[in-house]
Protein backbone atom coordinates (compact mmCIF):
# COMPACT_ATOMS: atom_id res chain seq x y z
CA UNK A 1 95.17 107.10 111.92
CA UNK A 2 92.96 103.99 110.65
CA UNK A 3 93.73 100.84 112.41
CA UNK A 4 94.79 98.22 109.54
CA UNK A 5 91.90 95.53 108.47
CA UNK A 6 93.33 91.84 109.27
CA UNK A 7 91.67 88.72 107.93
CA UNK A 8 92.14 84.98 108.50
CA UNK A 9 94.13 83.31 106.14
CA UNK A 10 95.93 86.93 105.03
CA UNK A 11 99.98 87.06 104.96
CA UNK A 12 101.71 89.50 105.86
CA UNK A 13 105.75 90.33 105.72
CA UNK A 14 107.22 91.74 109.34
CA UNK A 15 110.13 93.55 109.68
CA UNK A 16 112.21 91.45 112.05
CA UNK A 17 113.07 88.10 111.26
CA UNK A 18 111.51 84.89 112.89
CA UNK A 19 114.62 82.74 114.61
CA UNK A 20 114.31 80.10 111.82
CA UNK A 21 115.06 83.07 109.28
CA UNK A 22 111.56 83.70 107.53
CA UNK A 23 109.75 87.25 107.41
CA UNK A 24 106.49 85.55 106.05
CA UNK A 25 103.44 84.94 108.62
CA UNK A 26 99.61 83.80 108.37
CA UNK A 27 97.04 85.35 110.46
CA UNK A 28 95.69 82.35 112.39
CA UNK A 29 93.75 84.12 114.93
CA UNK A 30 91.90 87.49 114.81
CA UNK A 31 90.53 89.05 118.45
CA UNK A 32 92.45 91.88 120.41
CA UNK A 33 95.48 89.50 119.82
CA UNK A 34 96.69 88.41 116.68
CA UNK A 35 97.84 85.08 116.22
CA UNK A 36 99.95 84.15 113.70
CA UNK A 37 101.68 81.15 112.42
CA UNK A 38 105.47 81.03 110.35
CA UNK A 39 105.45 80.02 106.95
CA UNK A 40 108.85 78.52 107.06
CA UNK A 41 108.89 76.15 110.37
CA UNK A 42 104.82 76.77 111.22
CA UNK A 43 105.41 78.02 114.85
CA UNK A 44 102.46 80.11 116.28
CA UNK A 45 102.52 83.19 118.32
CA UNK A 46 100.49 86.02 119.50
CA UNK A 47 100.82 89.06 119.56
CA UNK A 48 98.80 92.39 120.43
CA UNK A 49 97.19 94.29 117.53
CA UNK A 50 99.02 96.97 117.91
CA UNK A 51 102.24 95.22 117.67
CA UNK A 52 101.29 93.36 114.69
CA UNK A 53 99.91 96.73 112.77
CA UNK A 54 103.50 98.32 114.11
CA UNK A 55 105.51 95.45 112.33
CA UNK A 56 103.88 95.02 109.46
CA UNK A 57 106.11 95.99 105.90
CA UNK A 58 103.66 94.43 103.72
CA UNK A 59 100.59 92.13 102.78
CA UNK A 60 101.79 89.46 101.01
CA UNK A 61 99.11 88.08 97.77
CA UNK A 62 97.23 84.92 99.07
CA UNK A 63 98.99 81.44 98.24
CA UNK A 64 97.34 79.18 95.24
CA UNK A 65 94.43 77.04 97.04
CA UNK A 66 95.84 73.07 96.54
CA UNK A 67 93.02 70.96 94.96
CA UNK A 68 92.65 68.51 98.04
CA UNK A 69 93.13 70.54 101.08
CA UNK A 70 92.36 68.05 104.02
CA UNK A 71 91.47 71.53 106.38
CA UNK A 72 88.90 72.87 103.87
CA UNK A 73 85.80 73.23 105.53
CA UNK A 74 83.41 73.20 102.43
């Protein structure tokens, strides 16, 4: 099987539930570990690949880019 294709900034929908009660993650951090950060309360974990590509129940469309986004390194 083809190992999934991650990129920064891409969301994705896990099957278990985060504590604070949000499936929704962003991919923070790309390497042999996969970091990711909740969209609801913004805590970060990491996990291994292989976890992440285990959990995964769907990629979730990007979010609308806000006009003044301080982070924005252009």
């Amino acid at each position: 099987m083809q190992p999934m294709r991650f990129e920064l900034g891409q969301r994705l929908r896990l099957r278990k539930k985060h504590p604070c009660g949000s499936f929704d993650w962003e991919i923070v951090r790309l390497g042999a570990d996969i970091g990711l950060r909740c969209e609801k309360c913004s805590r970060r974990i990491l996990l291994p690949r292989s976890e992440v590509e285990r959990r995964v129940k769907q990629v979730l469309p990007p979010l609308p880019r806000t006009e003044l986004d301080p982070f924005d390194e252009e």
